[in-house]
C-alpha atoms as a PDB file:
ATOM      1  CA  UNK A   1     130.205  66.807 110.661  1.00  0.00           C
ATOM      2  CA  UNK A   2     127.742  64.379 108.891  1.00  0.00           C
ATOM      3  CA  UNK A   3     126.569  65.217 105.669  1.00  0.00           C
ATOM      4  CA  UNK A   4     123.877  62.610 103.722  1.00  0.00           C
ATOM      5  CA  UNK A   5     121.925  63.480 100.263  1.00  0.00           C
ATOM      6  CA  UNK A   6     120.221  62.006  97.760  1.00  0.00           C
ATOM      7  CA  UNK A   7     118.770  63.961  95.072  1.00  0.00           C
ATOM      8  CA  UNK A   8     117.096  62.752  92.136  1.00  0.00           C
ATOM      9  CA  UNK A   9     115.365  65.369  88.785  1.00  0.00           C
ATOM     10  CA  UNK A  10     112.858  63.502  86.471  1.00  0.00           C
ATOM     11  CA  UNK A  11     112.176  65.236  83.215  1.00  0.00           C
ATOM     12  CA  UNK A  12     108.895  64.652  80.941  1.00  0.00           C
ATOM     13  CA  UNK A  13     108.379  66.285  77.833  1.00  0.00           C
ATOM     14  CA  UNK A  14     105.781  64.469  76.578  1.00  0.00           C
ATOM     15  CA  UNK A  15     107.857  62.407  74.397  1.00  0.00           C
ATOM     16  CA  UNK A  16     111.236  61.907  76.071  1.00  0.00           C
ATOM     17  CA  UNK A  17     111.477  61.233  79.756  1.00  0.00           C
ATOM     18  CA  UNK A  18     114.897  61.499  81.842  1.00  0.00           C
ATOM     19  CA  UNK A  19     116.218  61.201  85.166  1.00  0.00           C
ATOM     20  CA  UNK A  20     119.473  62.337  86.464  1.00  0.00           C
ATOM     21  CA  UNK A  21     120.863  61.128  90.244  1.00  0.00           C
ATOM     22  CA  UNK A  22     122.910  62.741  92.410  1.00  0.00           C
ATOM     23  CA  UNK A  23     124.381  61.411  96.209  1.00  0.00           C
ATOM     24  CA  UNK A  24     127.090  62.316  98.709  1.00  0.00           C
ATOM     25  CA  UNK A  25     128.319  61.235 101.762  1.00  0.00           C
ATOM     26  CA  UNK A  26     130.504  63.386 104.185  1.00  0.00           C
ATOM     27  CA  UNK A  27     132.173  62.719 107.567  1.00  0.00           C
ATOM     28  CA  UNK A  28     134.290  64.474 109.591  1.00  0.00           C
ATOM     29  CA  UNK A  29     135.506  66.079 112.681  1.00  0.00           C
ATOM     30  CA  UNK A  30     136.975  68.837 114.356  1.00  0.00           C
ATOM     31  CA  UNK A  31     139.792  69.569 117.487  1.00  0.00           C
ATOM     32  CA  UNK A  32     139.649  72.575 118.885  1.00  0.00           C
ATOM     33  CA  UNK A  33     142.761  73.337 121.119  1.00  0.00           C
ATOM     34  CA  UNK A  34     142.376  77.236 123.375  1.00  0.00           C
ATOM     35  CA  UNK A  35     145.160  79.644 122.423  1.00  0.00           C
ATOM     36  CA  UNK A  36     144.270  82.863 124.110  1.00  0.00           C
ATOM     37  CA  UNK A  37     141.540  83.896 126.348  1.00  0.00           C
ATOM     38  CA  UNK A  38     140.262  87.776 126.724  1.00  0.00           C
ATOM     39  CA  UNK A  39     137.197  88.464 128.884  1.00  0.00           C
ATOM     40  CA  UNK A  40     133.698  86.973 127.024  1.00  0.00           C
ATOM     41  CA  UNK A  41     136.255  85.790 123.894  1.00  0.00           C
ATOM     42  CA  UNK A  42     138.133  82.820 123.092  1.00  0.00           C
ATOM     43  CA  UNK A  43     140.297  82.599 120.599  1.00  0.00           C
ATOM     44  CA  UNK A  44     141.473  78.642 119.413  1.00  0.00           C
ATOM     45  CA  UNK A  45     143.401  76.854 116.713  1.00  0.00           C
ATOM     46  CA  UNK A  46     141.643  74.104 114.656  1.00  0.00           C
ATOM     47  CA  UNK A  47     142.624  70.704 113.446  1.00  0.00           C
ATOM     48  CA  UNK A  48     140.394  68.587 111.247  1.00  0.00           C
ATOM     49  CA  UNK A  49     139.361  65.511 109.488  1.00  0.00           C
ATOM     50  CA  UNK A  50     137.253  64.701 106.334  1.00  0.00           C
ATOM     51  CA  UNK A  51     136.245  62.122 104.239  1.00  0.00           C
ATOM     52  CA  UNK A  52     133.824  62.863 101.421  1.00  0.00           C
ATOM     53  CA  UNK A  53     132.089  60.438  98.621  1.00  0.00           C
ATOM     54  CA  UNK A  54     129.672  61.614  95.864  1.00  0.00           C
ATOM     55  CA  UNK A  55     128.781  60.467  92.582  1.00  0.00           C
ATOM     56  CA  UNK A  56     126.595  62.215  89.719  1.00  0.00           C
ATOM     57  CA  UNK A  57     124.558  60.103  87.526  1.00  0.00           C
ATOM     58  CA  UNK A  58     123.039  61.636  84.016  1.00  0.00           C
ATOM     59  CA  UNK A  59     120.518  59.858  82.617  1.00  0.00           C
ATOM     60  CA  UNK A  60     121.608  57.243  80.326  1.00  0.00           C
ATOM     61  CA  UNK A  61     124.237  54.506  80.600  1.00  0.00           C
ATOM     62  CA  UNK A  62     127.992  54.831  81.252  1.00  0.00           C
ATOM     63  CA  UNK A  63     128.025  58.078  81.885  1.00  0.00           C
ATOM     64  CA  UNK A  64     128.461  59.071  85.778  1.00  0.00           C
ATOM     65  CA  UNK A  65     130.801  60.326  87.771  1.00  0.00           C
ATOM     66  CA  UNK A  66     132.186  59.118  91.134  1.00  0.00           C
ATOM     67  CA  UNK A  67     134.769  61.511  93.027  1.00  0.00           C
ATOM     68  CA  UNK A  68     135.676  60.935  96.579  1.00  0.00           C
ATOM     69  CA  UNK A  69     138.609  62.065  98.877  1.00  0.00           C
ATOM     70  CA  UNK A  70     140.761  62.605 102.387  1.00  0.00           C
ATOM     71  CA  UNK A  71     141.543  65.779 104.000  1.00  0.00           C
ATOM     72  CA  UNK A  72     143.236  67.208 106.805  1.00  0.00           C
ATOM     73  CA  UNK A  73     143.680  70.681 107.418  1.00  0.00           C
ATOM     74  CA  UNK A  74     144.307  73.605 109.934  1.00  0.00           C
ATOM     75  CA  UNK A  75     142.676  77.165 110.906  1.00  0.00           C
ATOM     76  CA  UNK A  76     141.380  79.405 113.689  1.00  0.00           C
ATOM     77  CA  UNK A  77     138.131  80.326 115.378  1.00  0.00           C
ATOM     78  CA  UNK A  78     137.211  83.338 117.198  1.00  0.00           C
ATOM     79  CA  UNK A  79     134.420  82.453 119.707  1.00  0.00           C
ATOM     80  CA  UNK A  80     132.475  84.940 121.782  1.00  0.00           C
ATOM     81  CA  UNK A  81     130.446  84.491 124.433  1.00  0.00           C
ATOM     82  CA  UNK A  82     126.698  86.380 124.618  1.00  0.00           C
ATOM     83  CA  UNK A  83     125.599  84.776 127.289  1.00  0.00           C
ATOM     84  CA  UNK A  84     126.336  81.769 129.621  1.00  0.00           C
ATOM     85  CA  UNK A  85     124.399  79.654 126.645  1.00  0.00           C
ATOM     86  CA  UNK A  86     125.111  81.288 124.057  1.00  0.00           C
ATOM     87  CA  UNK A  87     127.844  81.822 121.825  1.00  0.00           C
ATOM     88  CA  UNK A  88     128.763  83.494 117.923  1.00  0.00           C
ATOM     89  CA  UNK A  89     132.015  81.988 116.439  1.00  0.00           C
ATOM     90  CA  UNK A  90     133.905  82.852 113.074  1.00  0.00           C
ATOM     91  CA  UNK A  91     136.211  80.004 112.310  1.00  0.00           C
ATOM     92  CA  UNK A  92     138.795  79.757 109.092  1.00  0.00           C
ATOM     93  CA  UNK A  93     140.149  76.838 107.801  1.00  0.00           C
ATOM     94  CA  UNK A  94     142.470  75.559 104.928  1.00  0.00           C
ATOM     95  CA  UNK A  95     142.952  72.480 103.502  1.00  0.00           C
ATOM     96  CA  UNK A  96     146.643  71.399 104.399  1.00  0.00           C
ATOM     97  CA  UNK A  97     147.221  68.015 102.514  1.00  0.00           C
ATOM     98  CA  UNK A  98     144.156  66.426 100.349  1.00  0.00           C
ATOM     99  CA  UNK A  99     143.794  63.375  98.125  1.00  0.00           C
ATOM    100  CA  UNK A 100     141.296  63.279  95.705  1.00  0.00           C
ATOM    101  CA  UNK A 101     139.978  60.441  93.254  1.00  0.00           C
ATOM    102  CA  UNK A 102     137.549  60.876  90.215  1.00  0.00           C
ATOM    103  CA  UNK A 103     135.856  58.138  88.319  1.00  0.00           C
ATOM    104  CA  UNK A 104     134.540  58.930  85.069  1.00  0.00           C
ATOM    105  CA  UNK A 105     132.478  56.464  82.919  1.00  0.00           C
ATOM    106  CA  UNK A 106     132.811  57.634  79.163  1.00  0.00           C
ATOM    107  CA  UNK A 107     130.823  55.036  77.513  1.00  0.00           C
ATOM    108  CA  UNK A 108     131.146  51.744  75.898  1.00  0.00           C
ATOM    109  CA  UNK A 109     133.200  50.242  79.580  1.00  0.00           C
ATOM    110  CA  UNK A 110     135.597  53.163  79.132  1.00  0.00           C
ATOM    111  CA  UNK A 111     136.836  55.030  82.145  1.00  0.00           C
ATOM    112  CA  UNK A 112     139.063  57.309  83.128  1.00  0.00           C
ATOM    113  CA  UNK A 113     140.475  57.355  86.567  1.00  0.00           C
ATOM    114  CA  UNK A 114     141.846  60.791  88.023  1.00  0.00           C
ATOM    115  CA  UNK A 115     144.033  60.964  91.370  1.00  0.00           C
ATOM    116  CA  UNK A 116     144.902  64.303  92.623  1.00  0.00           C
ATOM    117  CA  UNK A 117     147.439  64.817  95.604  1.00  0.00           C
ATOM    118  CA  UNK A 118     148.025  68.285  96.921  1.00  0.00           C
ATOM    119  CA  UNK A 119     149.339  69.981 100.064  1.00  0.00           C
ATOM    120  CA  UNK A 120     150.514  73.392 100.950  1.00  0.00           C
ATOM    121  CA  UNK A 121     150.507  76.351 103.614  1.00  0.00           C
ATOM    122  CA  UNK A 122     148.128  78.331 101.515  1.00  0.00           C
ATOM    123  CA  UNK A 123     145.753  80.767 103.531  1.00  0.00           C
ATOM    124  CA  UNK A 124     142.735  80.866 101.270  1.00  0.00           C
ATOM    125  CA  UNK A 125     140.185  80.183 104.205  1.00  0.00           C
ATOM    126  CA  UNK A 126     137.019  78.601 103.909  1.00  0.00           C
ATOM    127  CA  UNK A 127     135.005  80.876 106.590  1.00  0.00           C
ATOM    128  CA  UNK A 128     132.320  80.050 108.503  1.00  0.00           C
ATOM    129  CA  UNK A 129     130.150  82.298 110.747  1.00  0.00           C
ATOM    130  CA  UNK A 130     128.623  80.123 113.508  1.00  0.00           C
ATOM    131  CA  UNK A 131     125.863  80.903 116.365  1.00  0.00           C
ATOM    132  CA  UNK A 132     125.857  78.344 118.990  1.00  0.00           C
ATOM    133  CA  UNK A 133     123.315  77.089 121.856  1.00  0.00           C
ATOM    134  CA  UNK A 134     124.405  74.852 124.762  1.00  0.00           C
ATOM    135  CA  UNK A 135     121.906  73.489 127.235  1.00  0.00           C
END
């Protein structure tokens, strides 16, 4: 996974003009290891990897915010097979242990730094619904 953006929102009123900024940066990856096998259906459990980096920036000085942080994390996918290239997958996934740093400028060369460890076996899935083409 690969993940790149740059926005940026310039506002004119006629007398006051602003522009606020706003970038990420994501990487990460996925292991996919085969549990169970039924017919056109696959059924596998999920490992993964991310790294993610983004920072907000209001117009005006001293006043963005930079966050960034590590993941790993567990699941499964369901994967069925349509056709020999073609394939629809639902896939699951949890966070199992994240760190996660904010840096927020408040003005004047004050800042205030926020770390924020956390792991768990909590199932409150992020779910995805996937359709797949392989040449």
């Amino acid at each position: 996974m690969l993940r790149a953006v740059a926005d940026r929102e310039k506002t004119d009123d006629g007398t006051d003009a602003s522009t606020d900024r706003r970038s990420e940066f994501s990487l990460g990856g996925q292991v996919l290891m085969p549990v169970m096998q039924r017919h056109k259906t696959d059924l596998h459990a999920v490992g993964f990897a991310e790294f993610y980096w983004s920072r907000q920036n209001p117009d005006g000085n001293d006043n963005s915010t930079t966050t960034s942080g590590l993941g790993l994390g567990y699941g499964v996918e369901v994967q069925h097979w349509a056709r020999k290239h073609v394939a629809i997958s639902m896939q699951a996934t949890n966070r199992l242990v994240g760190i996660d740093k904010a840096l927020i400028e408040q003005g004047d060369g004050d800042e205030l730094k926020v770390t924020e460890a956390t792991y768990g076996l909590v199932w409150d899935p992020a779910v995805r619904l996937m359709f797949h083409l392989y040449f």
